[in-house]
C-alpha atoms as a PDB file:
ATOM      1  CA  UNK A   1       6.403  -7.938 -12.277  1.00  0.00           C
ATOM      2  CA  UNK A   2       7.409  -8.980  -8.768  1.00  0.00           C
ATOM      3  CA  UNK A   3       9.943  -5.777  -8.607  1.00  0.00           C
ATOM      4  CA  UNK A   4       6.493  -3.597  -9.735  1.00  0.00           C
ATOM      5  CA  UNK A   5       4.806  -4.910  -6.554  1.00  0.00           C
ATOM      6  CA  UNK A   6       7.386  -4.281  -4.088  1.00  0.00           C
ATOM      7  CA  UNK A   7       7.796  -0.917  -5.234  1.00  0.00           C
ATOM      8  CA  UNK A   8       3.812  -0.541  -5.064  1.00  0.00           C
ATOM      9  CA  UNK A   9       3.685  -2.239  -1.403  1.00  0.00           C
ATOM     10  CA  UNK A  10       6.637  -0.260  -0.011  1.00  0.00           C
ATOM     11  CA  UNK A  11       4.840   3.258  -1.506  1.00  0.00           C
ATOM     12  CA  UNK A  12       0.941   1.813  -0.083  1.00  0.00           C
ATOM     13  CA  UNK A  13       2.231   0.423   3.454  1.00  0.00           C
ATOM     14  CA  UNK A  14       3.436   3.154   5.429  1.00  0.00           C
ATOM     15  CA  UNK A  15       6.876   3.095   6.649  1.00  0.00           C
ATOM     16  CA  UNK A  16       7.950   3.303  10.350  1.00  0.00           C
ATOM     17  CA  UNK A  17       8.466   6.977  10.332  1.00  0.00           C
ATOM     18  CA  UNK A  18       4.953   8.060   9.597  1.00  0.00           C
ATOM     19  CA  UNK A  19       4.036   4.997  11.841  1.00  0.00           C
ATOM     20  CA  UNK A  20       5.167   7.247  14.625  1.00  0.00           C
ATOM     21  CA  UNK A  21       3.646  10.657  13.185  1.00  0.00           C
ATOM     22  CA  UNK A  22       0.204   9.393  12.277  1.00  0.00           C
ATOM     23  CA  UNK A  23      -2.432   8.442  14.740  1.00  0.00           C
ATOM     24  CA  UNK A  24      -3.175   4.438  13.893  1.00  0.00           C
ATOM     25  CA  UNK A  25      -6.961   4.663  12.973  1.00  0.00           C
ATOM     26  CA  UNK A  26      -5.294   6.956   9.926  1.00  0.00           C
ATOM     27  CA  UNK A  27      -2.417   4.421   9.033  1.00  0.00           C
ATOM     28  CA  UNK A  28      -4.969   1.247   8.864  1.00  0.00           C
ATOM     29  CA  UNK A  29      -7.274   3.338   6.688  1.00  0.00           C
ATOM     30  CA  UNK A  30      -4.145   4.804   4.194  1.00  0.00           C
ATOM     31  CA  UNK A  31      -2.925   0.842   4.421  1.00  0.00           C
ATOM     32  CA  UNK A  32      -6.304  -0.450   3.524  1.00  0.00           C
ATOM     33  CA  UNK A  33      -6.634   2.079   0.444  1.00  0.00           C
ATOM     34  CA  UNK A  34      -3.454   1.455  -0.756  1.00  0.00           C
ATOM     35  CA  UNK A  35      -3.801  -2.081  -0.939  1.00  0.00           C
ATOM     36  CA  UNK A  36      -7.149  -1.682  -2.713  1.00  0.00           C
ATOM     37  CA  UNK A  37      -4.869  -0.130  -5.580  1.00  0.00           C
ATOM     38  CA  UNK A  38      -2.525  -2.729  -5.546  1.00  0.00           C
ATOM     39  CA  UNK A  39      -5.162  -5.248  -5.823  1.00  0.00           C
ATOM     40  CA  UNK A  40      -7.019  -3.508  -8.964  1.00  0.00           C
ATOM     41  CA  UNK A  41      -3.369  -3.328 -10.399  1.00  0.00           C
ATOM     42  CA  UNK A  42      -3.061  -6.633  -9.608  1.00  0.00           C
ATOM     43  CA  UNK A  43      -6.290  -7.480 -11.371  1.00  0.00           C
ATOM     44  CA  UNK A  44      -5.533  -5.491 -14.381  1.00  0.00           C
ATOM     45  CA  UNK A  45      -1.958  -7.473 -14.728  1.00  0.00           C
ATOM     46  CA  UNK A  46      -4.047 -10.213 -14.958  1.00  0.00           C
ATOM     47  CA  UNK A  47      -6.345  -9.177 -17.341  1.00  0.00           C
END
């Protein structure tokens, strides 16, 4: 469901607090993983 993904995207994007903690190189690679999960759990939905 549409509630599912925004709970998915807030918990893979990082928020602005570790924005500020975590060098950037380390934020685009956590961001890119995490939305490699949501897009196999997007793929299973689908399935």
């Amino acid at each position: 469901t549409l509630d599912n993904m925004i709970e998915i995207s807030n918990t893979v994007i990082p928020t602005e607090l570790s924005l500020r903690e975590a060098p950037l190189d380390e934020i685009i690679q956590d961001t890119v993983i995490g939305l490699e999960k949501l897009q196999k759990i997007c793929d299973r939905n689908d399935n």
